[in-house]
Protein backbone atom coordinates (compact mmCIF):
# COMPACT_ATOMS: atom_id res chain seq x y z
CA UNK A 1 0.00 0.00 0.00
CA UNK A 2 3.08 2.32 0.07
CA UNK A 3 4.61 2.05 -2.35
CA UNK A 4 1.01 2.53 -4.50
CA UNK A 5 0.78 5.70 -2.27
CA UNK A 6 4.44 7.30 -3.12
CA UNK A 7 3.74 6.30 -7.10
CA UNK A 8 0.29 8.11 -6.45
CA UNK A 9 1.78 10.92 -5.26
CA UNK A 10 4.53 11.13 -7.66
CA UNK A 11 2.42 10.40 -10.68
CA UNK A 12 0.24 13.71 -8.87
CA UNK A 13 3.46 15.25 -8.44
CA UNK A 14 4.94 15.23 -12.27
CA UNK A 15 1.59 16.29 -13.25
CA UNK A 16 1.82 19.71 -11.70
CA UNK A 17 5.03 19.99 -13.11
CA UNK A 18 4.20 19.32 -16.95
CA UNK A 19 0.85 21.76 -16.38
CA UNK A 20 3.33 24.16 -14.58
CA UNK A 21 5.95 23.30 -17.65
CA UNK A 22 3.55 23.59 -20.90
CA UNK A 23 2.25 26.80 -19.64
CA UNK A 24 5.73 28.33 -18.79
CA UNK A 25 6.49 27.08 -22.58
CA UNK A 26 3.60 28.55 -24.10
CA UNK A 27 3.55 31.79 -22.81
CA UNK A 28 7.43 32.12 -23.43
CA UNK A 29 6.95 30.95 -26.78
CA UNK A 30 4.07 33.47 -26.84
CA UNK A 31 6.73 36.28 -25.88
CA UNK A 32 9.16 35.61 -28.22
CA UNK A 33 7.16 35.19 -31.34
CA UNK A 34 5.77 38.92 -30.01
CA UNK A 35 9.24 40.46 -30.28
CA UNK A 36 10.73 38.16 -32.93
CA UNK A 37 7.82 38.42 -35.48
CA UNK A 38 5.64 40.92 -34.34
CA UNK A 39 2.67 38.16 -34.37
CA UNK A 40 1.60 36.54 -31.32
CA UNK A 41 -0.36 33.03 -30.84
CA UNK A 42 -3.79 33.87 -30.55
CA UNK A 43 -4.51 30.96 -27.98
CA UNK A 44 -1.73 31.11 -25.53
CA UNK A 45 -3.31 33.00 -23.28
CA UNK A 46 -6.17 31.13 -23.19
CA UNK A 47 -3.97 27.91 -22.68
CA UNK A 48 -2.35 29.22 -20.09
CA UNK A 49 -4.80 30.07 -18.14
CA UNK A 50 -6.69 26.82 -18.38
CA UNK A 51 -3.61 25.13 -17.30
CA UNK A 52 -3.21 27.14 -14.30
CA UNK A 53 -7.02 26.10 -13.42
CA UNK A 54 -6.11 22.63 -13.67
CA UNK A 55 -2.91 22.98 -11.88
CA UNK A 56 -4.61 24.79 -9.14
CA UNK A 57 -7.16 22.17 -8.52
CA UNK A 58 -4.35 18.98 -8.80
CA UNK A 59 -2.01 20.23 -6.45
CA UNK A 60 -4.24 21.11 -3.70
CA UNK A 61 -4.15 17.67 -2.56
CA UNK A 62 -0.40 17.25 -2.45
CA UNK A 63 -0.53 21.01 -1.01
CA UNK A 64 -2.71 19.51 2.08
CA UNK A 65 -0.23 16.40 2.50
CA UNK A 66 2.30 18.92 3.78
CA UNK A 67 0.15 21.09 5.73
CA UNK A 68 0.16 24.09 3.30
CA UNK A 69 -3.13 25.37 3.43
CA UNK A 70 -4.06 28.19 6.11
CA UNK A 71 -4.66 26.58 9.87
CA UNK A 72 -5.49 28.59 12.65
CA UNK A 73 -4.77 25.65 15.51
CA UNK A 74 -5.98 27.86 18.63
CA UNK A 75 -8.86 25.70 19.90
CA UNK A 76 -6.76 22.55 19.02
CA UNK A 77 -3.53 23.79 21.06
CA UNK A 78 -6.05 24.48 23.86
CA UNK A 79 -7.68 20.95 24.04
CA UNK A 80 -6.00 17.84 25.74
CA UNK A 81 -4.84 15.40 23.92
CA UNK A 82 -7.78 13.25 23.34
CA UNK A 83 -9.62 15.87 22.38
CA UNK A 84 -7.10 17.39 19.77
CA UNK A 85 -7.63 13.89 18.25
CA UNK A 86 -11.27 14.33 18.44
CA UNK A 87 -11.30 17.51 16.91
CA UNK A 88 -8.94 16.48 14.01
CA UNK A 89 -11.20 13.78 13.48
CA UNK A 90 -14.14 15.91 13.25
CA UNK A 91 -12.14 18.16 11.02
CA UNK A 92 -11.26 15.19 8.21
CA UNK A 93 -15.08 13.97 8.23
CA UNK A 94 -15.91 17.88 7.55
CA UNK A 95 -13.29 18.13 5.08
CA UNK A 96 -14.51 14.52 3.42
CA UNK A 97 -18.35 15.83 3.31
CA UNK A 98 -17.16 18.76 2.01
CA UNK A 99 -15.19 17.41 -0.67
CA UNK A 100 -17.51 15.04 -1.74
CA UNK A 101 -20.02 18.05 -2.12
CA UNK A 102 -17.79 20.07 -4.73
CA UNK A 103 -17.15 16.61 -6.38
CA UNK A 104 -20.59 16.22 -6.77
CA UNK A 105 -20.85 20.07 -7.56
CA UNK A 106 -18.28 20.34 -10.04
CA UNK A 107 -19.39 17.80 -12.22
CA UNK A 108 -23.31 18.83 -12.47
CA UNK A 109 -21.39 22.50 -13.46
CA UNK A 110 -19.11 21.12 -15.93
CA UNK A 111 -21.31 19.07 -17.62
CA UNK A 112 -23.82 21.66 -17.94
CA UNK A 113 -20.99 23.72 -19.68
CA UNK A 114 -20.11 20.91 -22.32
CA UNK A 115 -22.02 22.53 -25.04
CA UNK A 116 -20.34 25.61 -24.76
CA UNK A 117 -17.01 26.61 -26.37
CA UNK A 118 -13.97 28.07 -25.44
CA UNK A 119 -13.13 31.49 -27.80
CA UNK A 120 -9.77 30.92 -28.64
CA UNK A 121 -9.29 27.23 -28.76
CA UNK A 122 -12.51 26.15 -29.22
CA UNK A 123 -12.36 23.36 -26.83
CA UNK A 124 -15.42 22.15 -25.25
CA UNK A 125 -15.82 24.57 -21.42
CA UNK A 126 -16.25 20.79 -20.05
CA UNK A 127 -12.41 20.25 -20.17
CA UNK A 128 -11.80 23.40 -18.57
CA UNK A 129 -14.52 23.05 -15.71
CA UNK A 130 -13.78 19.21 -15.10
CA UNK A 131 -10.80 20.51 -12.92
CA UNK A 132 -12.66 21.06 -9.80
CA UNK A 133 -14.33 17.17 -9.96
CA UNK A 134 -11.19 15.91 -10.46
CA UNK A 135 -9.17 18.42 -8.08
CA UNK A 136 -11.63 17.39 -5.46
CA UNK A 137 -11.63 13.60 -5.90
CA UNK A 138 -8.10 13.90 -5.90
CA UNK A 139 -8.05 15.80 -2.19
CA UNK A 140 -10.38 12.83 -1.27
CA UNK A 141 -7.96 10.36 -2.26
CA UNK A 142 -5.13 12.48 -0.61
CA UNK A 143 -6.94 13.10 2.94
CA UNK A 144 -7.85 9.57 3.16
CA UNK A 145 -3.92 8.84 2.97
CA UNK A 146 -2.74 11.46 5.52
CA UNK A 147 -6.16 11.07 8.05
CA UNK A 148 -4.78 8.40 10.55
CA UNK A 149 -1.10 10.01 10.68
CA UNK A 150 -3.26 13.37 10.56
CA UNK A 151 -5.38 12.34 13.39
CA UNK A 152 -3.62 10.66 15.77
CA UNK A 153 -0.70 13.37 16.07
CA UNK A 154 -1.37 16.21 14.06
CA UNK A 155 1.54 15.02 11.77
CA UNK A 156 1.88 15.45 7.97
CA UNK A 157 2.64 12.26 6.40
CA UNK A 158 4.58 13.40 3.18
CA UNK A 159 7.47 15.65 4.20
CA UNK A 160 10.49 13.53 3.89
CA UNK A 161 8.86 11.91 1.08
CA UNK A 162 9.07 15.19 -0.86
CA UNK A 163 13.15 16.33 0.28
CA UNK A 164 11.37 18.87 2.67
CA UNK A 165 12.02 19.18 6.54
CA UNK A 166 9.53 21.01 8.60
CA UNK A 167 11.98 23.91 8.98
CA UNK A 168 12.28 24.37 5.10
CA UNK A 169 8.95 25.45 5.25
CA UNK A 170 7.29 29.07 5.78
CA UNK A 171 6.44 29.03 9.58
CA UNK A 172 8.88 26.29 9.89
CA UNK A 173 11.26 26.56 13.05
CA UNK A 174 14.08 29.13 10.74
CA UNK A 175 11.11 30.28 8.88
């Protein structure tokens, strides 16, 4: 089950970095062909921002697996230990309900776009729109790996696995 995990999170992983890589490419190709040939790519923009969508939505479940989205841990710093477990418990079946709900939420949206057109590419707004389905499902998949580690300490599970340390990160103990 771990090692299905760590290609699961790589395969997530390399995925952000060929969204982050084709847009990076596209708009610098857009750039140059500007100043080099005074004609631009009338889609690039349009790509690029579609990719960002999608890249937004399929890293926020590797960006959770670190502990990178805002916490305010007040009330759980207050609360004994069982009931900092009881609270992060309560916080991963919120997070699950609510996860579930955009799943279901994103796809009645998206599919209700299919019919309509993107200006510059012409691609169907399904594609575009079937990031947040598919960005949710993914944080599903994701929180159900890091809830018992999550739980039972307050740990992240993937820090090592990704070459980071807790003080490499922002709010870490140098940062």
């Amino acid at each position: 089950m771990k090692r299905l995990e760590d290609v699961f999170v790589m395969v997530n992983g390399w995925a952000v970095v060929a969204m982050l890589s084709a847009m990076a490419l596209i708009v610098g190709a857009n750039i140059s062909l500007r100043y080099l040939t005074a004609h631009s790519l009338p889609w690039a923009d349009e790509a690029a921002r579609y990719l960002m969508i999608w890249m937004t939505f399929v890293s926020a479940g590797l960006v959770l697996r670190i502990g990178g989205h805002v916490a305010i841990t007040n009330l759980q710093d207050s609360l004994p230990s069982t009931g900092r477990k009881l609270l992060r418990a309560c916080i991963v079946l919120i997070l699950l309900a609510f996860f579930g709900f955009m799943v279901h939420v994103g796809w009645q949206y998206a599919q209700r776009m299919q019919y309509q057109v993107t200006p510059a590419l012409r691609l169907p707004f399904l594609y575009v729109y079937a990031a947040m389905p598919v960005g949710f499902a993914l944080l599903i998949v994701h929180l159900l790996l890091i809830a018992r580690p999550f739980i039972a300490a307050g740990r992240y599970k993937s820090l090592r696995a990704l070459g980071l340390e807790a003080e490499a990160l922002p709010g870490g103990a140098n940062g």
